[in-house]
Protein backbone atom coordinates (compact mmCIF):
# COMPACT_ATOMS: atom_id res chain seq x y z
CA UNK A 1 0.00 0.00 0.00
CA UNK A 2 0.84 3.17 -0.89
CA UNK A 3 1.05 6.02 1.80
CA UNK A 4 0.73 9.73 0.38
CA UNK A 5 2.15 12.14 2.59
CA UNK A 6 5.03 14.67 2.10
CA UNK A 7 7.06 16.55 4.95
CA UNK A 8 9.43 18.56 3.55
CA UNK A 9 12.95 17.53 5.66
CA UNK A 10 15.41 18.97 3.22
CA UNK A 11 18.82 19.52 5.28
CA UNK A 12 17.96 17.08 7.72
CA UNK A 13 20.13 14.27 9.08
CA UNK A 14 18.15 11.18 10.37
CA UNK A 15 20.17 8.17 11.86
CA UNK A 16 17.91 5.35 12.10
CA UNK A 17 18.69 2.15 13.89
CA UNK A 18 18.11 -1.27 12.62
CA UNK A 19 17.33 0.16 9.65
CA UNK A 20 18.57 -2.13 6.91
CA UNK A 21 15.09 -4.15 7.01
CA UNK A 22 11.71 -4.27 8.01
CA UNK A 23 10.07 -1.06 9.49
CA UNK A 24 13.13 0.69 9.57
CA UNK A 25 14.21 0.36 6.16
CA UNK A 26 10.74 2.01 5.00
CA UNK A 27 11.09 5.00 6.81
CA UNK A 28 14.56 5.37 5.42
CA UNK A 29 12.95 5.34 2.44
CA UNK A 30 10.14 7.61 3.43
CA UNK A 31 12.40 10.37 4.80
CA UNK A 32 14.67 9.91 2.50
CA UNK A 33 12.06 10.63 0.09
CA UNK A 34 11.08 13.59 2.04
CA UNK A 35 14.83 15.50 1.61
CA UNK A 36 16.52 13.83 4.62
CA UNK A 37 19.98 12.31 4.24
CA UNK A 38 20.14 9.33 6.09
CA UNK A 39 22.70 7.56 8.70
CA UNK A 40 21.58 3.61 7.93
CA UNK A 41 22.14 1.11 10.81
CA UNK A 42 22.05 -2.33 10.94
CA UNK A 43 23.12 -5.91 9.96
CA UNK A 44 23.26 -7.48 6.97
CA UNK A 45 25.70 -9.03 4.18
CA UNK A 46 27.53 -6.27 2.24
CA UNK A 47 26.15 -6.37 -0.68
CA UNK A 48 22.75 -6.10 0.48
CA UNK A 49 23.78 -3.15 2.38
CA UNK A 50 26.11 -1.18 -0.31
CA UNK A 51 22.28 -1.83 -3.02
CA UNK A 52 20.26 -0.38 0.20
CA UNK A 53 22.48 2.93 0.29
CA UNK A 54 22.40 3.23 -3.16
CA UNK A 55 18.66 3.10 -3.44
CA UNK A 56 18.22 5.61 -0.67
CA UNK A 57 20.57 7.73 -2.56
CA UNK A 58 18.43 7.41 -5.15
CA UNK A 59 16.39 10.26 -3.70
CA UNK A 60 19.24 12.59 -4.00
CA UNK A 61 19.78 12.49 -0.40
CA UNK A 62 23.40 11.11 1.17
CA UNK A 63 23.06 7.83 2.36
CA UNK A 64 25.47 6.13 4.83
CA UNK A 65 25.53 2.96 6.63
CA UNK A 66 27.27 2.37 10.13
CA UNK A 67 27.31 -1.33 11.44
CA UNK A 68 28.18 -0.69 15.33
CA UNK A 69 26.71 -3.76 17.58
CA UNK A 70 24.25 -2.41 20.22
CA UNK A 71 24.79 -4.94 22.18
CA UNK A 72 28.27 -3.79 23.07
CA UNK A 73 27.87 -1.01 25.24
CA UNK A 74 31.03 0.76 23.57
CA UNK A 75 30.21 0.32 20.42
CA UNK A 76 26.55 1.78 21.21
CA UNK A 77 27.78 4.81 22.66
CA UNK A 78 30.17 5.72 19.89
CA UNK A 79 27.40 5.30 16.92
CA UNK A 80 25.77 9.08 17.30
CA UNK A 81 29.00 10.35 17.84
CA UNK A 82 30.52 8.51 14.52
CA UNK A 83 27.22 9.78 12.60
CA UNK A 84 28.22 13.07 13.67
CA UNK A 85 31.96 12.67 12.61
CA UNK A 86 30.97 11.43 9.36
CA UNK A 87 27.71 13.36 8.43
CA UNK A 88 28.12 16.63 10.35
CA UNK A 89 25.05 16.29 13.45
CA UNK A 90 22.16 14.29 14.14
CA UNK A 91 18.38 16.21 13.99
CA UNK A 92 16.03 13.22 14.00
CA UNK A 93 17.02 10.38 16.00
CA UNK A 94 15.04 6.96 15.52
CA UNK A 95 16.00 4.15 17.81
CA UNK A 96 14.05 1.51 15.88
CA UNK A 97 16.47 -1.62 16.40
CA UNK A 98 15.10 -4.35 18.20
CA UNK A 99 15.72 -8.18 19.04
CA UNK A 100 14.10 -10.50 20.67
CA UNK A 101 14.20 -14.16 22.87
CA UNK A 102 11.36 -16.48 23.88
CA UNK A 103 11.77 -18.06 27.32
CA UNK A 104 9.54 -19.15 30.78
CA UNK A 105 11.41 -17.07 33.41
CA UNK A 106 12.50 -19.44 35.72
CA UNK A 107 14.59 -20.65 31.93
CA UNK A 108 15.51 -17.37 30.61
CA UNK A 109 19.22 -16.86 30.58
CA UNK A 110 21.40 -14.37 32.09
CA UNK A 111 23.27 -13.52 28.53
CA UNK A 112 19.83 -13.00 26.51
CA UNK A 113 17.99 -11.04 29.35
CA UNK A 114 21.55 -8.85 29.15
CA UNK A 115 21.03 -8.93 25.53
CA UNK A 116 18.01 -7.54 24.57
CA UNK A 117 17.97 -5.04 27.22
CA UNK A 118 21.21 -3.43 25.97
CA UNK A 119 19.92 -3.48 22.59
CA UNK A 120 16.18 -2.75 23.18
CA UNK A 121 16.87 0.11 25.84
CA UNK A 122 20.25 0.73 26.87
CA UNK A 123 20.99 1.73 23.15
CA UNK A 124 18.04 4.28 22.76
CA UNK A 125 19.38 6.07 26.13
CA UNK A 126 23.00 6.19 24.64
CA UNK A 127 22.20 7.76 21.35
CA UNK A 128 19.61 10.32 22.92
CA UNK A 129 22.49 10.95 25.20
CA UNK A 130 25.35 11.75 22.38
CA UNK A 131 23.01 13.58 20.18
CA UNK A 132 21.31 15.62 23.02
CA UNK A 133 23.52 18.43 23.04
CA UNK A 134 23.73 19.18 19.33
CA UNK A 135 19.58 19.37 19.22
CA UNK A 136 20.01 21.54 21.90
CA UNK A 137 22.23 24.33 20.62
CA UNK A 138 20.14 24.10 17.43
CA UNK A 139 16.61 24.24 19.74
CA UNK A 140 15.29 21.54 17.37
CA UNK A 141 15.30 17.57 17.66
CA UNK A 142 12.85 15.12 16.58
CA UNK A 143 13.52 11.55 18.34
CA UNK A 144 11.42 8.63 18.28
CA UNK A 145 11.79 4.88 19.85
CA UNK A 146 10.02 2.54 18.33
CA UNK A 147 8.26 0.64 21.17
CA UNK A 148 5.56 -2.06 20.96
CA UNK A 149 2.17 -2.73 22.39
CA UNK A 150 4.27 -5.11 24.86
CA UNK A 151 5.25 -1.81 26.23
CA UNK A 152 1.23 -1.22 27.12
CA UNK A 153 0.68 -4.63 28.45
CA UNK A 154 2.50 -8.36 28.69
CA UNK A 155 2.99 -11.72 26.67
CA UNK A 156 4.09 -14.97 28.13
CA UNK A 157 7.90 -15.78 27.43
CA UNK A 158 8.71 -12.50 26.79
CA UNK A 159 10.12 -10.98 29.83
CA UNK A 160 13.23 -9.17 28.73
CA UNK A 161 10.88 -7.65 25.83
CA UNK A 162 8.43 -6.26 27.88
CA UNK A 163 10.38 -5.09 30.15
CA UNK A 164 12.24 -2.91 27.64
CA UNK A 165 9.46 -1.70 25.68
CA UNK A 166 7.96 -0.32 29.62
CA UNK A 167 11.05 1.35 29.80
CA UNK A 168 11.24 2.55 26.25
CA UNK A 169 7.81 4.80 27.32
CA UNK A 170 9.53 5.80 30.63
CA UNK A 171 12.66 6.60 28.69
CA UNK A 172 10.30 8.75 26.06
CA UNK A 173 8.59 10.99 28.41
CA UNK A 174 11.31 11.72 30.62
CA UNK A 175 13.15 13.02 27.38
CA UNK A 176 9.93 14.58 26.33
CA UNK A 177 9.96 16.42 29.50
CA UNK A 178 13.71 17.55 29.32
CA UNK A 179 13.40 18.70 25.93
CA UNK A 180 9.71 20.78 25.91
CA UNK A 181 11.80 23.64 26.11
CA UNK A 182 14.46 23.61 24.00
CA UNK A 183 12.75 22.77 20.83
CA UNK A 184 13.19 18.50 20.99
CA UNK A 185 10.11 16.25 20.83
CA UNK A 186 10.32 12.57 21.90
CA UNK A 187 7.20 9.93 21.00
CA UNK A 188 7.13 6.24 20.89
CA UNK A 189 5.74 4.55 18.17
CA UNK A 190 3.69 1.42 19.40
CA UNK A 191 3.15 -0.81 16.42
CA UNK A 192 1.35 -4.48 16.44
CA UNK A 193 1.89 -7.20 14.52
CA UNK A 194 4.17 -5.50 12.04
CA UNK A 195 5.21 -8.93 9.79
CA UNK A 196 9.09 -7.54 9.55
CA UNK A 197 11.97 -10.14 9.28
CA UNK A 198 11.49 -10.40 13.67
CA UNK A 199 8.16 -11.29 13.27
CA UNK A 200 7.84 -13.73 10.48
CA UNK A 201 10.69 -15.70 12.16
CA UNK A 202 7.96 -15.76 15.28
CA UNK A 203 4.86 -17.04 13.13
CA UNK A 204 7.67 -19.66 11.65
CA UNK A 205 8.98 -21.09 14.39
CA UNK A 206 5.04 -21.25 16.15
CA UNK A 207 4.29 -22.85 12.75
CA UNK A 208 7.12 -25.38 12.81
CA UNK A 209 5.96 -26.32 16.43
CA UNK A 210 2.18 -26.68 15.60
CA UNK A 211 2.88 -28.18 12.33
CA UNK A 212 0.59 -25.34 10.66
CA UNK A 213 1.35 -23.75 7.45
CA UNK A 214 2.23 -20.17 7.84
CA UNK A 215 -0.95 -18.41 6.77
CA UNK A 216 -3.03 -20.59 9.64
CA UNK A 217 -0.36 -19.76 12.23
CA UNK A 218 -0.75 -16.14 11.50
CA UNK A 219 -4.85 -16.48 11.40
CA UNK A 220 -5.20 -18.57 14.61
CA UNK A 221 -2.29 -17.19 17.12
CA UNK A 222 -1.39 -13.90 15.79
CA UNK A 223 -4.20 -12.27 13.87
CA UNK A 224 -7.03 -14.23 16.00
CA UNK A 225 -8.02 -11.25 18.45
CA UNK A 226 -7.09 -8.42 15.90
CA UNK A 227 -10.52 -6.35 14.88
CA UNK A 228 -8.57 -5.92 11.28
CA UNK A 229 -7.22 -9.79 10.74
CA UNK A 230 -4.59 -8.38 9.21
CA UNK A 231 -0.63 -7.19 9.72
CA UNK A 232 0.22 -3.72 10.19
CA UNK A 233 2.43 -2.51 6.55
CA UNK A 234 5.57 -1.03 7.37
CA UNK A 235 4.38 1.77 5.09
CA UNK A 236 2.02 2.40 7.58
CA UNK A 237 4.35 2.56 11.05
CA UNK A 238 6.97 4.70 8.20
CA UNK A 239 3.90 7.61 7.78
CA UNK A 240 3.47 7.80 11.36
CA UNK A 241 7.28 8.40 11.99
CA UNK A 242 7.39 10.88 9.16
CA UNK A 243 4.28 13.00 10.70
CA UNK A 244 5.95 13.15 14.28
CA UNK A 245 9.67 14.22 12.35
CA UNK A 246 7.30 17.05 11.03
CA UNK A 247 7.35 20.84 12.33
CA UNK A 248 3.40 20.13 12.21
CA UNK A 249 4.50 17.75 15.48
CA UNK A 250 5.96 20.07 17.07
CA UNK A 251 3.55 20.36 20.57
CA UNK A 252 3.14 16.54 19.98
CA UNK A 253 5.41 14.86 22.66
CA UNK A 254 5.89 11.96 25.00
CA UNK A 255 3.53 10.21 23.35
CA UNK A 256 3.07 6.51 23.29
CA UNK A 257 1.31 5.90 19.40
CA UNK A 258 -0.37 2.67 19.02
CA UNK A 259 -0.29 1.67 15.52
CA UNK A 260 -1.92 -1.68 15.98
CA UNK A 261 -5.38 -2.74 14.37
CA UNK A 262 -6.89 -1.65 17.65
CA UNK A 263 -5.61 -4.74 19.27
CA UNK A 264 -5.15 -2.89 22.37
CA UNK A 265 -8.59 -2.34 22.53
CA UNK A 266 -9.85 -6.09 22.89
């Protein structure tokens, strides 16, 4: 589906985490669209990567990719500040990478709970932190963390998650707070069932287990309870990032956006 909306975001810089697939690669390509050159982050094999900066400089917008591991905390804290060496600042910030382990709790080891909260959290507070200061001087910032419904409510064997997405919207409006003044909004994007690379590997491995093709694992355990029986488009979650990197968004912050079917709501 196509999504028609323009934002003009000429001069912008927007580094955007996991961002080489899924949700994150659309809004690349929606911003970049828009007039924003683009910091790209995330994994991938080279070749995929090098075609992926090429298409977003396709726009006529610089593209760049930076492939720092989030889990390592060192690594983390020097992408914004790389992005900044190599692109010249940072004025919408997107921390949109996510990962993600199935466990009971009393199973759930040490090294995964670790895991996903450095990359699920501990990353979004590190880059808010190095390109803070810059958004200041310039009174203007737009970040966003892409959160999750989990962050509005719970799911069996997915403690680490949910605990980072709750502290993704704690994260959000405490920055939201600190920057009302100076210029910088701060939302969280809540999507659903968005069916990106994380989330068809979920509805495959559920499949494998029940012995269910894909389409009946997705009908019976992940669109069952959803009032649209369908998955949220990535062009979709992309629009709503776009509108909130807008000057129109400017009095909207420390928000937590559903974008979900209304599956909250059941």
């Amino acid at each position: 589906m196509a999504v028609d909306i323009s934002v003009p975001l000429q001069g912008r810089i927007a580094l955007i985490t996991g961002s080489t697939s899924g949700m994150g690669l659309e809004t690349a390509r929606v911003l970049a669209r828009n007039g924003a050159s683009i910091a790209l982050h995330g994994l991938g094999e080279p070749a995929e990567i090098a075609a992926i900066a090429k298409e977003i400089g396709n726009f006529g917008v610089e593209a760049r990719h930076f492939g720092h591991d989030l889990s390592v905390h060192d690594e983390a804290a020097r992408l914004v500040p790389d992005v900044i060496t190599a692109m010249g600042r940072v004025d919408i910030l997107i921390n949109n990478a996510g990962i993600q382990h199935v466990s009971d709790v009393q199973d759930f080891p040490d090294a995964e709970w670790h895991r996903l909260i450095a990359v699920n959290l501990t990353a979004a507070f590190v880059a808010i932190r190095a390109a803070w200061p810059g958004m200041r001087e310039r009174r203007w910032g737009r970040i966003i963390n892409t959160a999750s419904t989990l962050a509005m409510t719970a799911e069996p064997r997915k403690a680490a998650y949910v605990s980072a997405k709750h502290g993704i919207l704690g994260l959000t409006r405490e920055v939201a707070l600190e920057g009302a003044e100076p210029g910088i909004t701060c939302n969280a994007i809540c999507p659903g069932w968005v069916l990106t690379p994380l989330v068809r590997r979920q509805v495959e491995a559920k499949a494998a287990t029940l012995g269910l093709s894909f389409d009946e694992t997705a009908r019976q355990h992940f669109l069952r309870d959803l009032p649209t029986k369908r998955f949220v488009e990535t062009e979709e979650i992309a629009a709503a990032m776009l509108f909130l990197c807008s000057d129109a968004a400017r009095s909207i912050t420390g928000v937590a956006l559903p974008v979900d079917g209304a599956s909250i709501v059941v």
